[in-house]
N, C-alpha and C. Protein backbone atom coordinates (compact mmCIF):
# COMPACT_ATOMS: atom_id res chain seq x y z
N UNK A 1 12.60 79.30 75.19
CA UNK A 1 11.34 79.17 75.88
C UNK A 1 11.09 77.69 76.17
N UNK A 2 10.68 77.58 77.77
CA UNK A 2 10.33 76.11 77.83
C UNK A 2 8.92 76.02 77.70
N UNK A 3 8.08 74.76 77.24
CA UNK A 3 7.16 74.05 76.94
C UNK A 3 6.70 72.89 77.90
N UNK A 4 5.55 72.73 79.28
CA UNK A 4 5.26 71.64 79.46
C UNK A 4 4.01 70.93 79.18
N UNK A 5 4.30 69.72 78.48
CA UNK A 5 3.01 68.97 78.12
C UNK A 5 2.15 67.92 78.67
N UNK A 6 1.62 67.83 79.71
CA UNK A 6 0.93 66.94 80.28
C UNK A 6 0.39 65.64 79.89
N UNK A 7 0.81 64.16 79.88
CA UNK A 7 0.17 63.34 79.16
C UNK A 7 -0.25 62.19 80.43
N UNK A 8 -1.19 61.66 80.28
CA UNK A 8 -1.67 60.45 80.82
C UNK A 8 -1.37 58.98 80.08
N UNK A 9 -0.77 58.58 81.01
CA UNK A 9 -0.46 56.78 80.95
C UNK A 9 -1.48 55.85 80.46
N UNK A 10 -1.97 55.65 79.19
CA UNK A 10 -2.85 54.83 78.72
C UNK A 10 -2.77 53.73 78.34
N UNK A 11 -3.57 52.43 79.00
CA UNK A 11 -3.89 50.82 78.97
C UNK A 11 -2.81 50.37 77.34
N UNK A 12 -3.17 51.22 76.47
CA UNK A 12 -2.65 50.34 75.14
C UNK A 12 -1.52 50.88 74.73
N UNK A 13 -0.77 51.53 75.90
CA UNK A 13 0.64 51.81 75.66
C UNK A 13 1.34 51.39 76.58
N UNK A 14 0.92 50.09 77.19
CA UNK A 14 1.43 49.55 78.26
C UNK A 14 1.75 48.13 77.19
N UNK A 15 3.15 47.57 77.72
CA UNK A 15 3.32 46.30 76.86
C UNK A 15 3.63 45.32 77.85
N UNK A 16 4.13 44.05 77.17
CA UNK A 16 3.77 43.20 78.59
C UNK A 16 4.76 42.85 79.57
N UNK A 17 5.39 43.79 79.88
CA UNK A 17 6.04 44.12 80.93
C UNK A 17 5.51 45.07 82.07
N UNK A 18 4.44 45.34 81.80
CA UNK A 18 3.61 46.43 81.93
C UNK A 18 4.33 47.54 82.48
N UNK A 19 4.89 48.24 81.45
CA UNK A 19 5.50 49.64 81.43
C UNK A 19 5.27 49.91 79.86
N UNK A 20 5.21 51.36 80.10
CA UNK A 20 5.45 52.42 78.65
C UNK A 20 6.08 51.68 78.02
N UNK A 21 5.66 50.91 76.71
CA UNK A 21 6.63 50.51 75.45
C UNK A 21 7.89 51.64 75.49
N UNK A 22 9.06 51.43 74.50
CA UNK A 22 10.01 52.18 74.43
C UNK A 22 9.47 52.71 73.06
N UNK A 23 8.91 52.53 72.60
CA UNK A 23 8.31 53.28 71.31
C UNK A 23 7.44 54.27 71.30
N UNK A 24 6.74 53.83 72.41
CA UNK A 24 5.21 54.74 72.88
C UNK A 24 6.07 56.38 73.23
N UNK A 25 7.18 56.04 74.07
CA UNK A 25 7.85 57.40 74.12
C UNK A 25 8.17 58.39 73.12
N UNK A 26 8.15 57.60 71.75
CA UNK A 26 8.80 59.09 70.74
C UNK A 26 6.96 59.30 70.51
N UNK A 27 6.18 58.98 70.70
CA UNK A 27 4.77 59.13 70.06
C UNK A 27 4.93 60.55 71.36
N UNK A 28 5.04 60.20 72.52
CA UNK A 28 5.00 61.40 73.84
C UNK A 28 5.55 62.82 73.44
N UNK A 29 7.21 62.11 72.83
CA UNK A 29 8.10 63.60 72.52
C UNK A 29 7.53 64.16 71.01
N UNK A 30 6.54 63.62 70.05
CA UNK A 30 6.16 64.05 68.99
C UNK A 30 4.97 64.82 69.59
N UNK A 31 4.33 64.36 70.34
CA UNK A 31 3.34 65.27 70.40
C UNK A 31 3.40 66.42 71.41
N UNK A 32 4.05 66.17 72.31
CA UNK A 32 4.82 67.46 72.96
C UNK A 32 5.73 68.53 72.27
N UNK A 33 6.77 68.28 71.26
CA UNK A 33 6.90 69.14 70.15
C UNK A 33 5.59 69.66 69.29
N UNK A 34 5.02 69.16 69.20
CA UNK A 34 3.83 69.66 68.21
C UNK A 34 3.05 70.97 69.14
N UNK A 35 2.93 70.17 70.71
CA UNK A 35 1.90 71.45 71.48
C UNK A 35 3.37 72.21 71.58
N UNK A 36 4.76 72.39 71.85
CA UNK A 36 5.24 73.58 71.85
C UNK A 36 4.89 74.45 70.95
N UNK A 37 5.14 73.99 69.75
CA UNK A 37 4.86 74.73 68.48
C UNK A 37 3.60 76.11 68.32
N UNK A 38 2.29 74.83 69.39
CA UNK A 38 1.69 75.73 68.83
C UNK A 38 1.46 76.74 70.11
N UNK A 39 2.20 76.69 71.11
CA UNK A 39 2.00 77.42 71.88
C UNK A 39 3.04 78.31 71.74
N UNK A 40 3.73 78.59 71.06
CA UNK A 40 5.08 79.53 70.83
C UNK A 40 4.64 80.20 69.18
N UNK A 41 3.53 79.77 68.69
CA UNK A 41 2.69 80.73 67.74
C UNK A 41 3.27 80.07 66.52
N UNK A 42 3.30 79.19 66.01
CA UNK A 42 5.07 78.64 65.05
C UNK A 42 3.11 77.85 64.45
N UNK A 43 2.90 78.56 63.09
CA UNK A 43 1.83 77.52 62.43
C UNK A 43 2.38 76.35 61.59
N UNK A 44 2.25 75.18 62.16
CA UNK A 44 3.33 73.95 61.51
C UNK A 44 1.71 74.13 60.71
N UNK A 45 0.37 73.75 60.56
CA UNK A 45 -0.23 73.28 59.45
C UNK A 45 -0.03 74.65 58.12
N UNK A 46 0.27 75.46 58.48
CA UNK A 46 0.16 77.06 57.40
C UNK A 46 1.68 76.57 56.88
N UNK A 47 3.02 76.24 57.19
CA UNK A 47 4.14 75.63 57.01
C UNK A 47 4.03 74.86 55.98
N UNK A 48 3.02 73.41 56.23
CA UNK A 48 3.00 72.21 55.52
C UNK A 48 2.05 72.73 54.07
N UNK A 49 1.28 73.45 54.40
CA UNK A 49 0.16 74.16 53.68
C UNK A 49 1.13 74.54 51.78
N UNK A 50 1.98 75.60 52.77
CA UNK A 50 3.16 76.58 51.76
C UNK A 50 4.33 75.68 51.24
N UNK A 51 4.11 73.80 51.68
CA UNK A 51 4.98 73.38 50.61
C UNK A 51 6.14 72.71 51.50
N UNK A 52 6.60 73.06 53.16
CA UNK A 52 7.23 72.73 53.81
C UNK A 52 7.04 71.65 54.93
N UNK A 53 7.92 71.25 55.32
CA UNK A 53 7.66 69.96 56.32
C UNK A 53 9.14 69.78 57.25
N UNK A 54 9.43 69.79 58.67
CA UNK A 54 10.27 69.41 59.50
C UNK A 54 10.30 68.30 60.26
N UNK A 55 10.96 67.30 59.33
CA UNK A 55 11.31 65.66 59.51
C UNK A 55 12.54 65.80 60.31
N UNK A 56 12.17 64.77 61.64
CA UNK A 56 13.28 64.51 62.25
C UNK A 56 14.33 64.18 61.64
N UNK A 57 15.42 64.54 62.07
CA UNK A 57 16.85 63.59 61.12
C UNK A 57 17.73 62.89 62.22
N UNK A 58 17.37 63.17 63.24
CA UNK A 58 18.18 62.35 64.20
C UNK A 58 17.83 62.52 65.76
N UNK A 59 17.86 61.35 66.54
CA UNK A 59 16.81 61.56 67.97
C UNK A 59 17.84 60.43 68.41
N UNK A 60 18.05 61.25 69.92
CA UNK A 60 18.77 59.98 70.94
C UNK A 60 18.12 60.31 71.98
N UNK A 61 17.55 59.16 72.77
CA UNK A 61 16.44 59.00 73.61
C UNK A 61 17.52 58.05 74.61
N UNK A 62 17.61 58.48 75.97
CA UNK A 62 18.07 58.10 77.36
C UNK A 62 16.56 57.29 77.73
N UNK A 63 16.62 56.04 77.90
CA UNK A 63 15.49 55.58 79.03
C UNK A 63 16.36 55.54 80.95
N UNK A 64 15.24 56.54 81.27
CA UNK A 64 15.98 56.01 82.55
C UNK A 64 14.95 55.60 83.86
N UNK A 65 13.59 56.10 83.65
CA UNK A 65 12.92 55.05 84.52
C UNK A 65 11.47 54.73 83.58
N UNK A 66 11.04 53.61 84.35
CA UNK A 66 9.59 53.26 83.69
C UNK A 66 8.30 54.33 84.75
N UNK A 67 7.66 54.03 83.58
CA UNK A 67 6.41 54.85 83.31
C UNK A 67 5.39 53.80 83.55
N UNK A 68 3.87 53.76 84.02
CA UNK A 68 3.69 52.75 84.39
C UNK A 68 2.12 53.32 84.00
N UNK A 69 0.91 52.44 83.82
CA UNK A 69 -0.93 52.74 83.73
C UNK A 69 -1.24 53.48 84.75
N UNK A 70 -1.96 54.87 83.99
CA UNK A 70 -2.24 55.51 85.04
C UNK A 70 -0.92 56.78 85.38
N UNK A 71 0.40 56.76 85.50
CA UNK A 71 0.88 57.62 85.13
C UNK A 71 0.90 59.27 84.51
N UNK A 72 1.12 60.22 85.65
CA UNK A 72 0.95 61.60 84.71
C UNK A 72 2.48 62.22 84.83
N UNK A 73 2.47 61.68 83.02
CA UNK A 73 3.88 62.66 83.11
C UNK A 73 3.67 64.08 82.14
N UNK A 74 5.35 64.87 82.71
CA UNK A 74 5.08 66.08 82.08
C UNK A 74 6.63 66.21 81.42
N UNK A 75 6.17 65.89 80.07
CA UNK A 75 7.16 66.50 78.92
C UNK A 75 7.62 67.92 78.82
N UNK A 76 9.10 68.49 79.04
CA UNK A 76 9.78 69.36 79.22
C UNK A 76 10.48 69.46 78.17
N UNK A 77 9.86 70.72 77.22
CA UNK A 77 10.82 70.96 75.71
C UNK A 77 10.78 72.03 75.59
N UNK A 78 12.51 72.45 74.82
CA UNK A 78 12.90 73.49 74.58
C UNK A 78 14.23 73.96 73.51
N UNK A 79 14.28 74.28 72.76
CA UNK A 79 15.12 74.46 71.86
C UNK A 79 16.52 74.78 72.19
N UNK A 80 17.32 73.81 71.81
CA UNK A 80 19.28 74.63 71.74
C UNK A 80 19.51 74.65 70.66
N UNK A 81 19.09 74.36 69.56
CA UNK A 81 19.87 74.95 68.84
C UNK A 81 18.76 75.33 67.23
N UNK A 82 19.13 76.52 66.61
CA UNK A 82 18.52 77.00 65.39
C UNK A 82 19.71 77.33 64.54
N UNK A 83 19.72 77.06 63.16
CA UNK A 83 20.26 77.53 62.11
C UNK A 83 19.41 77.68 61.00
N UNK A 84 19.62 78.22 59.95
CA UNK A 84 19.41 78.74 58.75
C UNK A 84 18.79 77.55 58.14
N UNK A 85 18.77 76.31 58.15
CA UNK A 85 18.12 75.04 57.92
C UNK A 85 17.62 73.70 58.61
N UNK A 86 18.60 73.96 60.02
CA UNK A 86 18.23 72.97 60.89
C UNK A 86 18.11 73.61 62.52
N UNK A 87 17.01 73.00 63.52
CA UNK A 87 17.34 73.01 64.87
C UNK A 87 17.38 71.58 65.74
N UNK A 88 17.37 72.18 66.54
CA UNK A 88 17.21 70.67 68.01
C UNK A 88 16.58 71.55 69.06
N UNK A 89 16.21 69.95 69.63
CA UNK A 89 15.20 70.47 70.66
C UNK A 89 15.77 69.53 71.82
N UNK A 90 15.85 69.80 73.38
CA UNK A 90 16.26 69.36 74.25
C UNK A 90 14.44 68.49 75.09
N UNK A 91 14.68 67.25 75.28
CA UNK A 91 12.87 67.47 75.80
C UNK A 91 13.63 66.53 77.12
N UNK A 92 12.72 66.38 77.95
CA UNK A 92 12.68 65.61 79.26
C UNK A 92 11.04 64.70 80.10
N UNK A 93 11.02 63.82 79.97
CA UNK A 93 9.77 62.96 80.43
C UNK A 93 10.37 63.01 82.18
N UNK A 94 9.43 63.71 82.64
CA UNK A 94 9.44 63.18 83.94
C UNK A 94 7.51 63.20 84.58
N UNK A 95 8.18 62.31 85.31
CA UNK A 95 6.84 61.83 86.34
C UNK A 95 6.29 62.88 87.59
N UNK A 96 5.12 62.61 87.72
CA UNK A 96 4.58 63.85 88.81
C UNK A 96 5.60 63.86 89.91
N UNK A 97 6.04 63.17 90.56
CA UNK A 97 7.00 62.82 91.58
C UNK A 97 8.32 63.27 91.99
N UNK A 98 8.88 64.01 89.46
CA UNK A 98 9.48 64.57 89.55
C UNK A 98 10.85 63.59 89.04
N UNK A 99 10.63 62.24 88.86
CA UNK A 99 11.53 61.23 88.78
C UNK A 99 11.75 61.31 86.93
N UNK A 100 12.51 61.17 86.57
CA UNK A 100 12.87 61.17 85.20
C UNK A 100 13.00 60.27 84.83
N UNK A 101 12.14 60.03 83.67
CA UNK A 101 11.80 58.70 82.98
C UNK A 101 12.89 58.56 81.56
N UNK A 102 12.65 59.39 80.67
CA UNK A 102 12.99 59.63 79.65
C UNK A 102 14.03 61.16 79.07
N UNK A 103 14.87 61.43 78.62
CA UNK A 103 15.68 62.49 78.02
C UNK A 103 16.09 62.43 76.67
N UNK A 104 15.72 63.09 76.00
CA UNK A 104 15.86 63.04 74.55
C UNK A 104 16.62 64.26 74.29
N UNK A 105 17.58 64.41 73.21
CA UNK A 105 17.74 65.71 72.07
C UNK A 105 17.18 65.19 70.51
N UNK A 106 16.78 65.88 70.09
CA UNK A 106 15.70 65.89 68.77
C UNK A 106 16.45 66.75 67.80
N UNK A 107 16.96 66.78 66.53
CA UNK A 107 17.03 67.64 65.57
C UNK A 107 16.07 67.54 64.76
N UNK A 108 16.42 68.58 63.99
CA UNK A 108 15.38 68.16 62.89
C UNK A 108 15.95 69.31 61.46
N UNK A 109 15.24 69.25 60.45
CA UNK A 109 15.73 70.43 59.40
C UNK A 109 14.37 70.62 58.53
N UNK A 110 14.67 71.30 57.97
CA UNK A 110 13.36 72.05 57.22
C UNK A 110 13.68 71.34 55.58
N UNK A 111 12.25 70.94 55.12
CA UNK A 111 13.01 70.14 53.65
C UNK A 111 11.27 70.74 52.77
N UNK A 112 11.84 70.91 51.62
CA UNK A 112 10.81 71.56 50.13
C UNK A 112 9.90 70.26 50.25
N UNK A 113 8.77 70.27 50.21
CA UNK A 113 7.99 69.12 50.24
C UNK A 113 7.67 68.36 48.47
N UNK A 114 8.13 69.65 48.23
CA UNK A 114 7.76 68.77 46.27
C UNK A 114 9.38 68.09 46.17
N UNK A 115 10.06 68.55 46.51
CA UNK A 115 11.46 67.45 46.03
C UNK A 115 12.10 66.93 47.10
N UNK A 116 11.85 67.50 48.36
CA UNK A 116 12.38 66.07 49.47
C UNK A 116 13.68 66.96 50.16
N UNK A 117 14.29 68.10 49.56
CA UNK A 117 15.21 68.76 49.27
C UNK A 117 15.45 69.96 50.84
N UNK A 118 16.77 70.11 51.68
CA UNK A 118 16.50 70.50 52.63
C UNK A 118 17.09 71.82 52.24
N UNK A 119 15.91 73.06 52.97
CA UNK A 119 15.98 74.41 52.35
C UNK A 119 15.94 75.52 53.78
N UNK A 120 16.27 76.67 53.08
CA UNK A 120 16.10 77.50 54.41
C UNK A 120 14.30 78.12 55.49
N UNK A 121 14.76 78.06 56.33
CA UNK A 121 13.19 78.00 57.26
C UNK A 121 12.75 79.29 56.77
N UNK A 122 11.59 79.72 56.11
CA UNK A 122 11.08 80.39 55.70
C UNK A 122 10.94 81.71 56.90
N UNK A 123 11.62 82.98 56.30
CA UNK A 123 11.21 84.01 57.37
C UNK A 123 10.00 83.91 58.61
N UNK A 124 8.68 83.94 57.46
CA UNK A 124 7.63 83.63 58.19
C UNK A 124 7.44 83.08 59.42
N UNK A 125 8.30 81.57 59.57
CA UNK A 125 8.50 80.80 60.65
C UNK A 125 9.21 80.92 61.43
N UNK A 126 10.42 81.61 61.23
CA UNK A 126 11.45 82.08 62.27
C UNK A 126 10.59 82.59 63.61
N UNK A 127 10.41 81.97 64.20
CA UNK A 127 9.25 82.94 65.28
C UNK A 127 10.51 82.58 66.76
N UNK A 128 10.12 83.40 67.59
CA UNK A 128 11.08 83.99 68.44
C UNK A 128 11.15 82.83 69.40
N UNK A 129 9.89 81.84 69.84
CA UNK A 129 10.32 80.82 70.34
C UNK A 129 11.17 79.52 69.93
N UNK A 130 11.39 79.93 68.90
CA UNK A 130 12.56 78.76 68.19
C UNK A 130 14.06 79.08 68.38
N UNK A 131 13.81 80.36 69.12
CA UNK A 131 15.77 80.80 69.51
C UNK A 131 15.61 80.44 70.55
N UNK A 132 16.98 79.09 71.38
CA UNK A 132 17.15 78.75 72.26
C UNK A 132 17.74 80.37 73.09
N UNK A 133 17.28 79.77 74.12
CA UNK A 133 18.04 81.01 75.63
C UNK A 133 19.11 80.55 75.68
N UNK A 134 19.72 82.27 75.96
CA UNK A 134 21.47 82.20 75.99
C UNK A 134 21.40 81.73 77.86
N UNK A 135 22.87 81.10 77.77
CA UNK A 135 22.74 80.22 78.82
C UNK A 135 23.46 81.19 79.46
């Protein structure tokens, strides 16, 4: 299932080059994972609640154009891959225009929040938007 998240280009995420910091972007793809989540029914606070937490473990981010004040881009995310402890997520920043700013893949894994310890994704959460589409 794909996910798009609408964000606006704001004054204090402009640096002085005046474009999108390169940092300001994982703040974009964090919170665009977060609205997939909750629009694919997946309760990350009922998750964190029961003891669990899904920490990135590894993110490679393509910059390929700037983003600029004022800017409406729309974050494009969607899952390839799920296992028994870990997935990834495919996301894409592009601009109204359609121009692609940013491309990321995201993993991540599921870890016991009392010992740090990476465990299997609780039935509960398995929810149907976390299986990538067969291609």
């Amino acid at each position: 299932m794909k996910v798009t998240t609408e964000i606006e280009v704001r004054s204090y995420e402009i640096d002085s080059y005046n474009h999108v910091n390169n940092a300001v972007y994982q703040n974009y793809l964090e919170h665009a994972r977060m609205d997939f989540l909750h629009k694919i029914g997946f309760r990350y606070d009922d998750c964190f609640n029961e003891g669990y937490i899904l920490p990135i473990t590894h993110i490679d981010i393509r910059y390929k154009a700037q983003a600029v004040l004022g800017d409406t881009l729309f974050i494009e995310s969607y899952p390839t891959l799920l296992k028994t402890v870990h997935g990834a997520f495919h996301q894409t920043i592009r601009k109204a225009d359609g121009t692609v700013c940013v491309e990321a893949e995201v993993e991540w894994c599921c870890v016991k929040k009392e010992n740090g310890h990476p465990c299997k994704i609780p039935d509960g959460y398995m929810v149907d938007g976390l299986i990538p589409e067969e291609k």
